[in-house]
Protein backbone atom coordinates (compact mmCIF):
# COMPACT_ATOMS: atom_id res chain seq x y z
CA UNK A 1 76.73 49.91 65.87
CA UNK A 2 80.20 48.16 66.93
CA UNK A 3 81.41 51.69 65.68
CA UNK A 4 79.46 53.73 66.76
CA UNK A 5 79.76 52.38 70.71
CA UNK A 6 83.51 52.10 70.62
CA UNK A 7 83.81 56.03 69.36
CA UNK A 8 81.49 56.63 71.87
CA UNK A 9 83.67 54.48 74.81
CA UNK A 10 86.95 56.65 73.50
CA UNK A 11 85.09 60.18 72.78
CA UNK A 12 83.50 60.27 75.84
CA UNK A 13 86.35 60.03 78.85
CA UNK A 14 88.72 62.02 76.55
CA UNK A 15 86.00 64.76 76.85
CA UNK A 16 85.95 64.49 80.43
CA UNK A 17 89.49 64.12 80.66
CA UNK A 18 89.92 67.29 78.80
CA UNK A 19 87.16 69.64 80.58
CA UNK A 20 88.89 68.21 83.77
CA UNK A 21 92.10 69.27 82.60
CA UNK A 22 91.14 72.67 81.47
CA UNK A 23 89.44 73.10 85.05
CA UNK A 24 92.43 71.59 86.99
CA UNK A 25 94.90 74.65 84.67
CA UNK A 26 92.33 77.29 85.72
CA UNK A 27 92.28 76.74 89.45
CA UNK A 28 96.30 76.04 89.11
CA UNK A 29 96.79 79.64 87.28
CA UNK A 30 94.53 81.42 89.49
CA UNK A 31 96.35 80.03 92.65
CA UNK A 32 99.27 81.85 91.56
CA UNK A 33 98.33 84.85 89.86
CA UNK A 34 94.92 85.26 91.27
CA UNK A 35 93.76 87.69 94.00
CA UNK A 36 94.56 85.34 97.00
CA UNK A 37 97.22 83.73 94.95
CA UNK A 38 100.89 83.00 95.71
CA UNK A 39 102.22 86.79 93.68
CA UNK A 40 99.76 88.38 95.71
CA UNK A 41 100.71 86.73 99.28
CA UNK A 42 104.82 88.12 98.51
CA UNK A 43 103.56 91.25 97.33
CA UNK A 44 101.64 91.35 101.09
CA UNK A 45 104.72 90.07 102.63
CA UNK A 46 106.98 92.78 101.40
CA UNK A 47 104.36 95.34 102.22
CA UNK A 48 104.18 93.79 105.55
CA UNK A 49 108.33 94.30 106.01
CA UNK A 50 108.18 97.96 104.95
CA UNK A 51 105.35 98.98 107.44
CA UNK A 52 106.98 97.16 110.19
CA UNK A 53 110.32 98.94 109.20
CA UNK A 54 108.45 101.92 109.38
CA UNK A 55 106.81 101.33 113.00
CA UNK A 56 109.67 100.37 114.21
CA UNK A 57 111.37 103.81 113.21
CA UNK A 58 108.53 106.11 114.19
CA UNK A 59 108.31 103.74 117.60
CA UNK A 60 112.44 104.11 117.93
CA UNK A 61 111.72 108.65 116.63
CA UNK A 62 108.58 108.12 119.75
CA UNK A 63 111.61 107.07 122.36
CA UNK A 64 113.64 109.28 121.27
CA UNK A 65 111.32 112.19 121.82
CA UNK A 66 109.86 110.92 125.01
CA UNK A 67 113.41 110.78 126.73
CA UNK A 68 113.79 114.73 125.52
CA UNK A 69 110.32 115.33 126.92
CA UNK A 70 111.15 113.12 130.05
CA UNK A 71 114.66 114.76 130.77
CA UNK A 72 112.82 118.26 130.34
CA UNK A 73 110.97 117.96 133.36
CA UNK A 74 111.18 119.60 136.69
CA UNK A 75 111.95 116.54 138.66
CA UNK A 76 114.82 115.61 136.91
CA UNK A 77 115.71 118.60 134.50
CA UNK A 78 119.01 118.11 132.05
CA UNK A 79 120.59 121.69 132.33
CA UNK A 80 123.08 121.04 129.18
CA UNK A 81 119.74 119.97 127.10
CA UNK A 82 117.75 122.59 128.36
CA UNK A 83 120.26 125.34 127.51
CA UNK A 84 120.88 123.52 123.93
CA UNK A 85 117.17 123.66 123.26
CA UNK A 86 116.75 127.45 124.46
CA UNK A 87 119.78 128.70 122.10
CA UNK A 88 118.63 126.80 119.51
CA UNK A 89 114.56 128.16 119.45
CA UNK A 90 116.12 131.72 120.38
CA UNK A 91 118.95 131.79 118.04
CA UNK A 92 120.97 133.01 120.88
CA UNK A 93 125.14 132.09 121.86
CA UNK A 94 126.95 131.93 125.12
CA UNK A 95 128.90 134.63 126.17
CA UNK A 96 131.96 131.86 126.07
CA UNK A 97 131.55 131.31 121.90
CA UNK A 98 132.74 132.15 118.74
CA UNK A 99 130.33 133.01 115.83
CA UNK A 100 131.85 133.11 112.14
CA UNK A 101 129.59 134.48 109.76
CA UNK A 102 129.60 133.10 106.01
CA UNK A 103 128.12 134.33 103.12
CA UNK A 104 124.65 132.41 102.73
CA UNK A 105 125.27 132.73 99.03
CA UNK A 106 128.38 130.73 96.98
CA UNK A 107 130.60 132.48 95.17
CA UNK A 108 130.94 131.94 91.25
């Protein structure tokens, strides 16, 4: 009986200690690796730096083509941007320019 109740007063919290333990290295593992985990929040973060680096280059591209837009306008037209854009839709030159034509294709 003496045994039997001392196994019992040593078995007993080292099974609890262990099933605790085994618990405690589950939760620990999945708060790194898991879904919400730690991996998963830098993954997120770096995600979250390239789409902001990207916003802020379409946003700077959106300026960009707003002040052509802007400077287009009747109120305030830009004559040198206004000829620059015409020459360059109508593949024409000024009367004041040289053209050199190359060979589209490289010589072997």
């Amino acid at each position: 009986m003496v045994v039997r109740s001392r196994a019992r007063a040593i078995l007993v919290p080292l099974f609890f200690y262990l099933v605790l333990g085994s618990a405690s290295a589950y939760l620990v593992k999945n708060a790194s690796r898991g879904q919400h985990g730690t991996e998963a929040r830098t993954a997120f973060d770096r995600e979250s730096a390239d789409l902001r680096a990207k916003l802020d280059a379409v946003q700077q591209e959106r300026e960009s083509w707003r002040h052509r837009v802007d400077s287009l306008r009747n109120e305030s037209i830009d004559r040198d941007l206004l000829e620059q854009e015409a020459r360059a839709r109508l593949d024409r030159v000024g009367k004041d320019e040289v053209v050199i034509f190359t060979d589209p294709r490289p010589r072997r």
